[in-house]
C-alpha atoms as a PDB file:
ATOM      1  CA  UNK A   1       0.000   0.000   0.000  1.00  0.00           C
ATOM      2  CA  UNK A   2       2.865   2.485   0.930  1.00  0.00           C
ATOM      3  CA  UNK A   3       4.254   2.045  -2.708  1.00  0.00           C
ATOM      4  CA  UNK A   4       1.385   2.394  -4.519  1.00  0.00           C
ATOM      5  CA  UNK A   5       0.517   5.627  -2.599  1.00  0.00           C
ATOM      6  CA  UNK A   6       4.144   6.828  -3.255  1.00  0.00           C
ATOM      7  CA  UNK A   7       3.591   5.712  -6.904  1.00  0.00           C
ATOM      8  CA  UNK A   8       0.355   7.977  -7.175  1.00  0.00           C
ATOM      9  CA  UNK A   9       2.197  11.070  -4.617  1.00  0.00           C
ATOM     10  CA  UNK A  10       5.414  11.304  -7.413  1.00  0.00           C
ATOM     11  CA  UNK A  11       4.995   9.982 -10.447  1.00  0.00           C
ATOM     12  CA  UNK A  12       1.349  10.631 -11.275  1.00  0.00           C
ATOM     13  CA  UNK A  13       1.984  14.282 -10.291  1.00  0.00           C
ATOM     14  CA  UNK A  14       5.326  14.291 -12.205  1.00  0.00           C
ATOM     15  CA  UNK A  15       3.017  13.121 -15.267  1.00  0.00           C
ATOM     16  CA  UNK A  16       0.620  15.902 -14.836  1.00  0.00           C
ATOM     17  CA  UNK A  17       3.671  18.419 -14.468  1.00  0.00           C
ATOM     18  CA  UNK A  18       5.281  17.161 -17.329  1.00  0.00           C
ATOM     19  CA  UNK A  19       2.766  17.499 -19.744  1.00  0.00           C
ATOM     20  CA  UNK A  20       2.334  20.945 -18.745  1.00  0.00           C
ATOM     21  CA  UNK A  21       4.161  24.549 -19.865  1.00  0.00           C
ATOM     22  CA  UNK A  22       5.383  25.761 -17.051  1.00  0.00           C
ATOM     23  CA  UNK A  23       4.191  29.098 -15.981  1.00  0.00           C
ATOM     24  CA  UNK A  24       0.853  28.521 -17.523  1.00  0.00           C
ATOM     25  CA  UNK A  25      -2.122  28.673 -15.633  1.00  0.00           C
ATOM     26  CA  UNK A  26      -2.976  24.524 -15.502  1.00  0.00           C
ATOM     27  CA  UNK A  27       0.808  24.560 -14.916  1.00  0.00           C
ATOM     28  CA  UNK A  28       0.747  26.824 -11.582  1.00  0.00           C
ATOM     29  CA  UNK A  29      -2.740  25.549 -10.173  1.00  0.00           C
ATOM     30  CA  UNK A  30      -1.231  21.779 -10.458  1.00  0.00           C
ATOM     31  CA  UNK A  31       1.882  22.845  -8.146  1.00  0.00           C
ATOM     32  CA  UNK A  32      -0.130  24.019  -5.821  1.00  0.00           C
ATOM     33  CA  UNK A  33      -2.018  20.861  -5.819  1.00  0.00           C
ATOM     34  CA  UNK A  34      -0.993  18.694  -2.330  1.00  0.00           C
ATOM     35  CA  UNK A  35      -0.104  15.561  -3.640  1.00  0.00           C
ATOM     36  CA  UNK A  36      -0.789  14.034  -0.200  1.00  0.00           C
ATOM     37  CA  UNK A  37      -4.076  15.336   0.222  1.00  0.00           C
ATOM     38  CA  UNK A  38      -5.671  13.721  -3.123  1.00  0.00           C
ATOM     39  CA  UNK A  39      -9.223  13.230  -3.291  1.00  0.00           C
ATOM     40  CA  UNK A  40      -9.274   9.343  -4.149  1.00  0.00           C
ATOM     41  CA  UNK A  41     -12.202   9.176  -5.880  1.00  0.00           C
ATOM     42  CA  UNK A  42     -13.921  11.631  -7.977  1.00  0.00           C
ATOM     43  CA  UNK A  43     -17.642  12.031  -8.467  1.00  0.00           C
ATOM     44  CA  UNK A  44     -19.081  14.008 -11.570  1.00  0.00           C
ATOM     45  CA  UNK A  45     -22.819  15.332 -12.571  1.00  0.00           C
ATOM     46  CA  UNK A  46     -21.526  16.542 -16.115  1.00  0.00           C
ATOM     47  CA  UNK A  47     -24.378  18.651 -16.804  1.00  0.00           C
ATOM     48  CA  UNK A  48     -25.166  21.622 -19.044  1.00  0.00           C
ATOM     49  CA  UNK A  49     -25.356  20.256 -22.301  1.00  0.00           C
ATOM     50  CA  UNK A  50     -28.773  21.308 -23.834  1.00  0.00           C
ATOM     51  CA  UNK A  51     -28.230  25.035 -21.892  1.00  0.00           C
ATOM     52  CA  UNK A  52     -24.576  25.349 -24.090  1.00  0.00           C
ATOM     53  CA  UNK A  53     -26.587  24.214 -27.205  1.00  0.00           C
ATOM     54  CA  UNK A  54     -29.057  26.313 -26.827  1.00  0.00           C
ATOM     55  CA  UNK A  55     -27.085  29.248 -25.715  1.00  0.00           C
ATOM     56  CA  UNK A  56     -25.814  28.793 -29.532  1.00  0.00           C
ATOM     57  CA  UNK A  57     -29.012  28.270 -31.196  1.00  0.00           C
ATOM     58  CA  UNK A  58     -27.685  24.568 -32.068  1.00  0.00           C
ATOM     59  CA  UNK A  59     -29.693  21.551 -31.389  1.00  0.00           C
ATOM     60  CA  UNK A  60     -29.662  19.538 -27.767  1.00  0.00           C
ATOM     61  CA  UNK A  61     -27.524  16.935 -30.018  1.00  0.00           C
ATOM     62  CA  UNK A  62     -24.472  19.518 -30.289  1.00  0.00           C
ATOM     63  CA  UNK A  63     -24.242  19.991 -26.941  1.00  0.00           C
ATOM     64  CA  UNK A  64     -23.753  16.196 -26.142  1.00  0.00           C
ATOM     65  CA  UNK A  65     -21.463  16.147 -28.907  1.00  0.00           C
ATOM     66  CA  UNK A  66     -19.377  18.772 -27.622  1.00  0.00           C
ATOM     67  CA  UNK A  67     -19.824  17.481 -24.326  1.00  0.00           C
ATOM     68  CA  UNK A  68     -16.835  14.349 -25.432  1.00  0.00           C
ATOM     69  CA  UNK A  69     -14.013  16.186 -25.174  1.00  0.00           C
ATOM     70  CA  UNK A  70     -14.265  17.030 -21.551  1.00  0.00           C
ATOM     71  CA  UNK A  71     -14.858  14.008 -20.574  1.00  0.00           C
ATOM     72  CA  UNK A  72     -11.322  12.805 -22.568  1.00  0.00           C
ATOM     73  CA  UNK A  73     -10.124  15.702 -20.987  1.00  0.00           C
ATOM     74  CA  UNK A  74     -11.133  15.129 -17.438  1.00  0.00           C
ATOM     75  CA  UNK A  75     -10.258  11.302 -17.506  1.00  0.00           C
ATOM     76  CA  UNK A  76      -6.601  11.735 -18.633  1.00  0.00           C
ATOM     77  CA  UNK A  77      -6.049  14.811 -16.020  1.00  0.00           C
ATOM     78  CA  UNK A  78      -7.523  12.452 -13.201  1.00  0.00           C
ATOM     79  CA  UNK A  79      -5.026   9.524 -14.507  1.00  0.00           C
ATOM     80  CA  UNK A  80      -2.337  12.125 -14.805  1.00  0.00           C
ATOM     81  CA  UNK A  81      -2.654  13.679 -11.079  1.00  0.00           C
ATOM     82  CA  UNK A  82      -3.018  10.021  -9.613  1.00  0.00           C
ATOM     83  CA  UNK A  83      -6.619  10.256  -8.524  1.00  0.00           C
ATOM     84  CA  UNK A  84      -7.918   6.113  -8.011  1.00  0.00           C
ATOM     85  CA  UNK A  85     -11.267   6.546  -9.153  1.00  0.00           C
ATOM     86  CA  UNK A  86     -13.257   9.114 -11.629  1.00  0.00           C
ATOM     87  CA  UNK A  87     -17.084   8.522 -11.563  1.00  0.00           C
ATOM     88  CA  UNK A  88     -19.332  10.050 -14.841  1.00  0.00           C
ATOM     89  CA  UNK A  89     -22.728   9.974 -14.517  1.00  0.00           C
ATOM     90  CA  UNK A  90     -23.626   9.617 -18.480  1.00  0.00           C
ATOM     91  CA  UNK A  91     -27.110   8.635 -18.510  1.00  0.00           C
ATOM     92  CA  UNK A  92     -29.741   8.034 -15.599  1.00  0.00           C
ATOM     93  CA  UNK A  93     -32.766   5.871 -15.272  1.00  0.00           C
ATOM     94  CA  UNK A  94     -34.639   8.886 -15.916  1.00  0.00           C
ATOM     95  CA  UNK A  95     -33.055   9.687 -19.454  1.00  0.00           C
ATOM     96  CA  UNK A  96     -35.293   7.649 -21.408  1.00  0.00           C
ATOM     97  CA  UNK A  97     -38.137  10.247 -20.997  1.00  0.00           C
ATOM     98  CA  UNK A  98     -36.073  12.445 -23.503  1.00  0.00           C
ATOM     99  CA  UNK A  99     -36.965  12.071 -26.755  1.00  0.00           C
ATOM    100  CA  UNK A 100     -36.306   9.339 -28.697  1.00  0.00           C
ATOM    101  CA  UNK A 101     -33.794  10.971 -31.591  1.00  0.00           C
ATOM    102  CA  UNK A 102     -32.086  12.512 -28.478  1.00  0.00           C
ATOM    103  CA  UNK A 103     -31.348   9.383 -26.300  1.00  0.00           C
ATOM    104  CA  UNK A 104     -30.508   7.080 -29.672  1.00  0.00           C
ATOM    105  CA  UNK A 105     -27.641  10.450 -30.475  1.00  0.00           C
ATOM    106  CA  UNK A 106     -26.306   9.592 -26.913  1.00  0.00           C
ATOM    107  CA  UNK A 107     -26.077   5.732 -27.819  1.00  0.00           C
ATOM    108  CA  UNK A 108     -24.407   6.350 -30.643  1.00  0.00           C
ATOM    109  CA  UNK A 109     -22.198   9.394 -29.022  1.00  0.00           C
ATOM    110  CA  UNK A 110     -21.128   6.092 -26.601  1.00  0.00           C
ATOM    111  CA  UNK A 111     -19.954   3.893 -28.751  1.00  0.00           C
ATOM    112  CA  UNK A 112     -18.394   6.027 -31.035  1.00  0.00           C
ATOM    113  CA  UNK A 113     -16.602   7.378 -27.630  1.00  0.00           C
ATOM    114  CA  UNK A 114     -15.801   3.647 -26.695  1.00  0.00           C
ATOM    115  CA  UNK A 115     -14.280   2.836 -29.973  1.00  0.00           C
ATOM    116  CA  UNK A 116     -11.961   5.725 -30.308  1.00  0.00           C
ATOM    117  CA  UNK A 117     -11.092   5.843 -26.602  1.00  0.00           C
ATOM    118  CA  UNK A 118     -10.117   2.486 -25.973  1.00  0.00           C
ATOM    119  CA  UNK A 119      -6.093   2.864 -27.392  1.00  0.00           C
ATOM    120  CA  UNK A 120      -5.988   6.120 -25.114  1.00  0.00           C
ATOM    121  CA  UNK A 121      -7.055   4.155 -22.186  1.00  0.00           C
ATOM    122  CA  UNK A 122      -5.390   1.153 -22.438  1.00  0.00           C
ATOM    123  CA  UNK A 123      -1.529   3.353 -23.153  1.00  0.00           C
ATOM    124  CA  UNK A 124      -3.059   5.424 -19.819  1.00  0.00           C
ATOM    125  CA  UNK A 125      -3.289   2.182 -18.090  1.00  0.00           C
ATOM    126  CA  UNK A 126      -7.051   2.915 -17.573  1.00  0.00           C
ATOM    127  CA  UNK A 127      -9.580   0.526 -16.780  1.00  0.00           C
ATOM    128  CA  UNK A 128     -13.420   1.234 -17.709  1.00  0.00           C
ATOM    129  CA  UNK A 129     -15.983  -0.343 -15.690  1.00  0.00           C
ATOM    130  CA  UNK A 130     -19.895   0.355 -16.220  1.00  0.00           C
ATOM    131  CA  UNK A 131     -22.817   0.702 -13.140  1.00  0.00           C
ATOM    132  CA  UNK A 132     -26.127   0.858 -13.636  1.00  0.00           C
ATOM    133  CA  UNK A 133     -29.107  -1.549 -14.684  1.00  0.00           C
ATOM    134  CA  UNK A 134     -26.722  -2.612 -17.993  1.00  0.00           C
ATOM    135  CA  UNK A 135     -29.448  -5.094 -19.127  1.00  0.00           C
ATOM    136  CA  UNK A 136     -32.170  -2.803 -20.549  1.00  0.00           C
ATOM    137  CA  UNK A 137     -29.381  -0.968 -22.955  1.00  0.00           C
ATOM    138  CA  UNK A 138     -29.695  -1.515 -26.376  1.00  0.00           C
ATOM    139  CA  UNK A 139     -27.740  -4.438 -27.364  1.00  0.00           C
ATOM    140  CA  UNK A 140     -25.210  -2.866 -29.243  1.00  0.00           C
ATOM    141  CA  UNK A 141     -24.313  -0.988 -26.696  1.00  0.00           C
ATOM    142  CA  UNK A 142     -24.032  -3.307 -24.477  1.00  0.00           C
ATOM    143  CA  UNK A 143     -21.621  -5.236 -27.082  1.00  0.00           C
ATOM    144  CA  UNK A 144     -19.466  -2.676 -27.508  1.00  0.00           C
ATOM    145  CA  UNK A 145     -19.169  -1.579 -23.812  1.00  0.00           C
ATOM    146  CA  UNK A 146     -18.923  -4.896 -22.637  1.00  0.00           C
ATOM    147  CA  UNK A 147     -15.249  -5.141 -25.540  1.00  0.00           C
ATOM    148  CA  UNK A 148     -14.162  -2.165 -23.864  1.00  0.00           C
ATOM    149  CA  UNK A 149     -14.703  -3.265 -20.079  1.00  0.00           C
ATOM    150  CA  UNK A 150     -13.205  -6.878 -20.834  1.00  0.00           C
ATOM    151  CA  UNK A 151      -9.659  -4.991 -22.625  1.00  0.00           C
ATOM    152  CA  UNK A 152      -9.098  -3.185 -20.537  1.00  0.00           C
ATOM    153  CA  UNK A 153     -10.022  -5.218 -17.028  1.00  0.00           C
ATOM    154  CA  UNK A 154      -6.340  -6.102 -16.401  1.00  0.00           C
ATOM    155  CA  UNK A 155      -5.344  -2.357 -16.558  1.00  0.00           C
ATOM    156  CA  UNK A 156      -3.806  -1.177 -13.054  1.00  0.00           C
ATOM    157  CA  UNK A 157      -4.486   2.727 -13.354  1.00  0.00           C
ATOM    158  CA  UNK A 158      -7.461   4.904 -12.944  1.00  0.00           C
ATOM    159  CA  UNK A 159     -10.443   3.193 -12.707  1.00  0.00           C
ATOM    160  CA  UNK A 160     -13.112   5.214 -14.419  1.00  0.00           C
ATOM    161  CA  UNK A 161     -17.118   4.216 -14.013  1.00  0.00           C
ATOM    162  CA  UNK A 162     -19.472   5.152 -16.358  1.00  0.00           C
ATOM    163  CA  UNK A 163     -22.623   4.920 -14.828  1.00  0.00           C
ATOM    164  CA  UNK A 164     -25.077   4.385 -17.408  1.00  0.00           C
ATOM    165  CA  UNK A 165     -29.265   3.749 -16.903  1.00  0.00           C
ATOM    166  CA  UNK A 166     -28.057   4.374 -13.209  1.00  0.00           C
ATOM    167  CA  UNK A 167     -30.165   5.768 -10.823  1.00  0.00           C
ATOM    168  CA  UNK A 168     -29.114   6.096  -6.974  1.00  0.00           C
ATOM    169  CA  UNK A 169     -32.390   4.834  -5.698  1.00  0.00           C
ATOM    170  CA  UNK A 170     -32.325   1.856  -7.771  1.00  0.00           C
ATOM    171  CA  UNK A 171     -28.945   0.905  -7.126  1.00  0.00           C
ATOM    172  CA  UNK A 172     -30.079   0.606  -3.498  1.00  0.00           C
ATOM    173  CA  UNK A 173     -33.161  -0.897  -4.594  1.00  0.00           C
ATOM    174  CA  UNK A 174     -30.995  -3.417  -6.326  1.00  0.00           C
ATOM    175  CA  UNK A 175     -28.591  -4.063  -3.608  1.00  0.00           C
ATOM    176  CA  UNK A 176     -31.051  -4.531  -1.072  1.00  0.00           C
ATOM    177  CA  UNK A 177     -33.215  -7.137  -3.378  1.00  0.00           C
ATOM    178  CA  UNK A 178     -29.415  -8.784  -3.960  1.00  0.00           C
ATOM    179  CA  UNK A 179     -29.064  -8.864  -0.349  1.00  0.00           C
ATOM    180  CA  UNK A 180     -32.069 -11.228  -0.144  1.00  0.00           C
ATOM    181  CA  UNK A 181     -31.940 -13.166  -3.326  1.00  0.00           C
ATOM    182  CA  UNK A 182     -28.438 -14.393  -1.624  1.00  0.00           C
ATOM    183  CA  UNK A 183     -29.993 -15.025   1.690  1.00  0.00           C
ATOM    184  CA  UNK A 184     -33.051 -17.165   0.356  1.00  0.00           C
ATOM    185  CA  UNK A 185     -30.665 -18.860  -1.783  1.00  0.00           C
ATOM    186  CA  UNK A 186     -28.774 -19.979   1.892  1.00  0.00           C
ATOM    187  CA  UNK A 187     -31.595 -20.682   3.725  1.00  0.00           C
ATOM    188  CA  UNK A 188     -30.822 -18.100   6.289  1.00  0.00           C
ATOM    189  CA  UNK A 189     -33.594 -15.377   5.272  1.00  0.00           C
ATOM    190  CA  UNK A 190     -35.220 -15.783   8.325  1.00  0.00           C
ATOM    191  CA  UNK A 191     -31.984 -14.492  10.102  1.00  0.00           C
ATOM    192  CA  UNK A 192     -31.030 -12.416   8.053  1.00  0.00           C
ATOM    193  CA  UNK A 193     -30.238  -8.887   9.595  1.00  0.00           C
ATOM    194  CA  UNK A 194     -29.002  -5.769   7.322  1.00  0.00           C
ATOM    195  CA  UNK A 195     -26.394  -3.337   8.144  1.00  0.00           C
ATOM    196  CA  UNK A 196     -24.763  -0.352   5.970  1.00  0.00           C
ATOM    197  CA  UNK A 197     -21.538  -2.974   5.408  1.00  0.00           C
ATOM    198  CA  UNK A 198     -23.851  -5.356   4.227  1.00  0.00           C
ATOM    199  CA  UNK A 199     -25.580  -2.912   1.883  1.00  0.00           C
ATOM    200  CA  UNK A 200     -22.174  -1.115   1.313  1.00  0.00           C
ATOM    201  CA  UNK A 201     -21.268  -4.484  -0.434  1.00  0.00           C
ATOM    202  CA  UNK A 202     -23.772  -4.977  -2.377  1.00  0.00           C
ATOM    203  CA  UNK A 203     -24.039  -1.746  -4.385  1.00  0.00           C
ATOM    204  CA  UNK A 204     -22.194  -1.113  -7.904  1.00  0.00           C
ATOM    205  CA  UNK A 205     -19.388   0.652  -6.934  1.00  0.00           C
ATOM    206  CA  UNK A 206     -18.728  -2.126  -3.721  1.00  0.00           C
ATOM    207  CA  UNK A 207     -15.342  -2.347  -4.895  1.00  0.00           C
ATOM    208  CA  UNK A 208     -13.779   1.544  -4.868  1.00  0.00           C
ATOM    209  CA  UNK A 209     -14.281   4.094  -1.683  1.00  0.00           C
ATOM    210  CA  UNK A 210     -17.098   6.650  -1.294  1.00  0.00           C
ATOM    211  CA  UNK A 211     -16.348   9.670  -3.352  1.00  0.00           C
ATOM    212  CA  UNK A 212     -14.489  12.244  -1.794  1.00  0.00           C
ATOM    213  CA  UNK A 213     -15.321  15.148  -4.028  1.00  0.00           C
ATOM    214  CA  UNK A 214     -18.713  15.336  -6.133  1.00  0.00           C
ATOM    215  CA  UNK A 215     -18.276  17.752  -8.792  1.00  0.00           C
ATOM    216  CA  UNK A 216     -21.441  19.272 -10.299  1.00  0.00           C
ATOM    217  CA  UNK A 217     -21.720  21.797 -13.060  1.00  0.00           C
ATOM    218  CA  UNK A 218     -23.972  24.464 -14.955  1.00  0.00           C
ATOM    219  CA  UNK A 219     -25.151  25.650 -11.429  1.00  0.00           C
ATOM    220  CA  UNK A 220     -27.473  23.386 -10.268  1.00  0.00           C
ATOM    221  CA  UNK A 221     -27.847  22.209  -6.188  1.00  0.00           C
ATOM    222  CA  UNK A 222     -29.315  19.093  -6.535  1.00  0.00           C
ATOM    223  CA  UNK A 223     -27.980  15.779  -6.374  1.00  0.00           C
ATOM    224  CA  UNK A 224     -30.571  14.065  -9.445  1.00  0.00           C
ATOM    225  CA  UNK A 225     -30.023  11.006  -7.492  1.00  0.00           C
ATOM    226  CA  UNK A 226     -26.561  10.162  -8.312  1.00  0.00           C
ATOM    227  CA  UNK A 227     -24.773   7.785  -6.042  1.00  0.00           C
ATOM    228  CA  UNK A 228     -26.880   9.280  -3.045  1.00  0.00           C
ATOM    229  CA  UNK A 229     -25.611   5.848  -0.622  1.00  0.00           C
ATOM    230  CA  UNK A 230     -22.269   6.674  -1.499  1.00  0.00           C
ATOM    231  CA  UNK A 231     -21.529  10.552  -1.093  1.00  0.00           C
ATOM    232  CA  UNK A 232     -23.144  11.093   2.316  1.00  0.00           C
ATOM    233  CA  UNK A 233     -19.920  12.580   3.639  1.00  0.00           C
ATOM    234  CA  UNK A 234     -18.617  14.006  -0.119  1.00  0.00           C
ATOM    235  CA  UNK A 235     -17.314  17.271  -0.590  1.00  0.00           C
ATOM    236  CA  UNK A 236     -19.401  19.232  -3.206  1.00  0.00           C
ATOM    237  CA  UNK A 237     -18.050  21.664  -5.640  1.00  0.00           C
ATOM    238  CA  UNK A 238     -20.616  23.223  -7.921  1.00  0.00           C
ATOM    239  CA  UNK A 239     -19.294  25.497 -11.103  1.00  0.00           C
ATOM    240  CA  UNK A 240     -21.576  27.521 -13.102  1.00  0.00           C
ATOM    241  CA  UNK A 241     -19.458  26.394 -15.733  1.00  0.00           C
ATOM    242  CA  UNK A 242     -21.648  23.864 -18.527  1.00  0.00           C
ATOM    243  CA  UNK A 243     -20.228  20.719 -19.084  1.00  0.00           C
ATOM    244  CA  UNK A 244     -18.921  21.398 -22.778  1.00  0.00           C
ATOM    245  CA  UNK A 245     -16.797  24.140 -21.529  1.00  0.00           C
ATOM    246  CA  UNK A 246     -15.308  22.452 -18.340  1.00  0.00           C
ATOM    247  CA  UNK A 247     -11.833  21.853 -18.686  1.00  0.00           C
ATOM    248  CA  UNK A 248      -9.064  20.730 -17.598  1.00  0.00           C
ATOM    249  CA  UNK A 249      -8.456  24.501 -15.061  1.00  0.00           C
ATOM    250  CA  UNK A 250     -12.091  24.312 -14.084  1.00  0.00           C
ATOM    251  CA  UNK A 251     -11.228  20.610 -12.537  1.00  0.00           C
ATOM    252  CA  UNK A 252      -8.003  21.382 -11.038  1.00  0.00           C
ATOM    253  CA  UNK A 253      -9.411  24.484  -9.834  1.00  0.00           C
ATOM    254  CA  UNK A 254     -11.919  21.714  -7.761  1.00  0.00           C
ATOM    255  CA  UNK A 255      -9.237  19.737  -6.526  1.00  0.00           C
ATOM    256  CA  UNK A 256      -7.326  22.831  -5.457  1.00  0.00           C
ATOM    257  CA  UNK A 257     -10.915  24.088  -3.616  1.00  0.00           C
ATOM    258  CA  UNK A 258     -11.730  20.059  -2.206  1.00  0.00           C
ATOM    259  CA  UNK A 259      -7.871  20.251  -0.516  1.00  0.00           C
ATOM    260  CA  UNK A 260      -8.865  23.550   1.791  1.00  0.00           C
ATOM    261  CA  UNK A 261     -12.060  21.877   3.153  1.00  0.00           C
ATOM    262  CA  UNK A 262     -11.875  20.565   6.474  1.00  0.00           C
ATOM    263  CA  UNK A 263     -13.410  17.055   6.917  1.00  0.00           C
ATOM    264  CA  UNK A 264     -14.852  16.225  10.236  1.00  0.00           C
ATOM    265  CA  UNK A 265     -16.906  13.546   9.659  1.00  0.00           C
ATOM    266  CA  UNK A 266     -19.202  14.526  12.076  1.00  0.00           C
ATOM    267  CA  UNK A 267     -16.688  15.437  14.582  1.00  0.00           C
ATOM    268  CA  UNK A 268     -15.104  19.046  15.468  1.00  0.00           C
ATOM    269  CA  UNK A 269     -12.028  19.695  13.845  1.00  0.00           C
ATOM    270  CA  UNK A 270      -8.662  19.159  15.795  1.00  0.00           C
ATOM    271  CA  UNK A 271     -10.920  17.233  18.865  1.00  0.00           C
ATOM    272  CA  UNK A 272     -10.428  13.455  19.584  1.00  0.00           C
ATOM    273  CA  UNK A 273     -13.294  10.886  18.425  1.00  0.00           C
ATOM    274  CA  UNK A 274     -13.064   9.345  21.060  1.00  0.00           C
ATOM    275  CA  UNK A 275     -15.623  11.353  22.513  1.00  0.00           C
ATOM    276  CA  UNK A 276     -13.756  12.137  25.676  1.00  0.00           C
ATOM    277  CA  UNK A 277     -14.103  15.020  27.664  1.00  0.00           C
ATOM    278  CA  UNK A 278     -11.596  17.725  28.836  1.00  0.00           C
ATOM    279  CA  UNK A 279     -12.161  18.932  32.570  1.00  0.00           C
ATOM    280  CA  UNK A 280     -12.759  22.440  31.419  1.00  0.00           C
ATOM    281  CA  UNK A 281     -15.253  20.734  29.192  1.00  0.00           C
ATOM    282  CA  UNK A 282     -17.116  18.715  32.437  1.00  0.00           C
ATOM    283  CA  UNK A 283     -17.197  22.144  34.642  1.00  0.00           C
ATOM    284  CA  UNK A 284     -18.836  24.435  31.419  1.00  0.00           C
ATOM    285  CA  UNK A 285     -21.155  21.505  31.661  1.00  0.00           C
ATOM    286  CA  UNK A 286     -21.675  21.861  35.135  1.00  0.00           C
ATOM    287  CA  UNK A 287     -22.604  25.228  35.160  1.00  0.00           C
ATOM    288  CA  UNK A 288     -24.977  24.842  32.744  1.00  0.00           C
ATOM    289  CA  UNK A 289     -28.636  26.240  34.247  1.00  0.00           C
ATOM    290  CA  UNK A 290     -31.308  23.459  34.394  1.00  0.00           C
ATOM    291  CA  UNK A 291     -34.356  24.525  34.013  1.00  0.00           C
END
């Protein structure tokens, strides 16, 4: 564990440097970056497409095609500045009320994204890995993402999940239902007793940590059920920024804004957890009027 941490601390950050100018502004905002202090997984709401296409007087399809090269932009920086996991939310469960021409674009934007991707990702060291209810995509799709998750499965780098007909309330929906499919299966569903571990294991993303950093842009606060088990103690960062025009600044700009957070946890910063009280603390008590 120590190497691979020292692994993503130097050279990761060395790779981001590198393919840099120095004294530009990327260039300045990644030196200031903490390599120590790395969110190590990244959460993203890439939203703003229709708004930038509009803005234009394009159609809603422009947007979501102009919406690729951030996200090619934003996986290399994260693989580059050593983050473990980057987290897209491409399409939700709620998507499919769009309208038809729209939601067939974005199936085709995918796979065309898949097929031109995968040399990037596998000389990156990248490994793609899809969450959602995969089953009701179109079978193409499913074909082609299913090439591109089994090449690159044995890659060691960033892991990057597209989640994809994913919706945070089915996901625990899902789990739970796993949950007791297993336990009916072993005869112990009259025992059975649930705990957040138990769910924790059972959702898509069982096998990376919660999100540290949720990234949301074009301005919205709301969540739109994305990964809502999962970020309960996330940092958010919201841009006004659309996602066509976020780039590679506006991200490390989050990073740079996710490192001066303080993250208690639910406990007071520089204070034990152990819950233990000072004797200052015990007399203030004291003193306290009952009424």
């Amino acid at each position: 564990m120590a190497a691979l941490l020292l692994y993503y601390e130097v050279y990761c950050m060395k790779a981001l440097l590198d393919s840099l100018r120095p004294g530009d502004k990327d260039w300045e905002l990644a030196r200031a970056i903490d390599p120590d202090r790395l969110p190590a997984h990244i959460a993203i709401i890439m939203d703003g497409n229709g708004r930038w296409a509009a803005r234009r007087r394009l159609p809603r399809v422009a947007g979501h095609k102009a919406g690729v090269g951030p996200v090619r932009s934003t996986v290399e920086t994260c693989a580059r500045l050593g983050i473990q996991v980057l987290t897209l939310y491409a399409f939700s469960v709620e998507n499919w009320k769009r309208p038809r021409a729209e939601v067939e674009t974005l199936w085709r934007l995918l796979r065309f994204y898949l097929r031109k991707e995968l040399p990037e990702l596998q000389k990156n060291d990248i490994r793609l890995q899809a969450i959602g209810r995969l089953d009701a995509l179109p079978p193409d799709v499913r074909r082609e993402l299913d090439a591109v998750v089994d090449a690159t499965a044995a890659n060691r780098g960033l892991l990057v999940n597209l989640a994809i007909n994913y919706g945070g309330r089915t996901e625990i929906v899902d789990a739970v239902n796993s949950i007791i499919d297993l336990a009916r299966m072993e005869g112990r569903l009259s025992t059975l007793q649930v705990d957040e571990d138990l769910i924790s294991a059972h959702l898509y993303t069982s096998s990376s940590p919660s999100p540290d950093l949720l990234i949301r842009t074009s301005g919205e606060m709301r969540l739109s059920n994305f990964l809502l088990w999962q970020i309960a103690y996330a940092e958010l960062y919201v841009t006004e920024t659309l996602w066509p025009d976020f780039s590679r600044t506006h991200l490390l700009t989050a990073v740079l804004e996710y490192q001066k957070r303080d993250r208690r946890y639910g406990g007071l910063s520089g204070t034990p957890f152990n819950g233990d009280r000072s004797a200052d603390s015990e007399e203030m008590i004291a003193a306290l009027p009952v009424r």
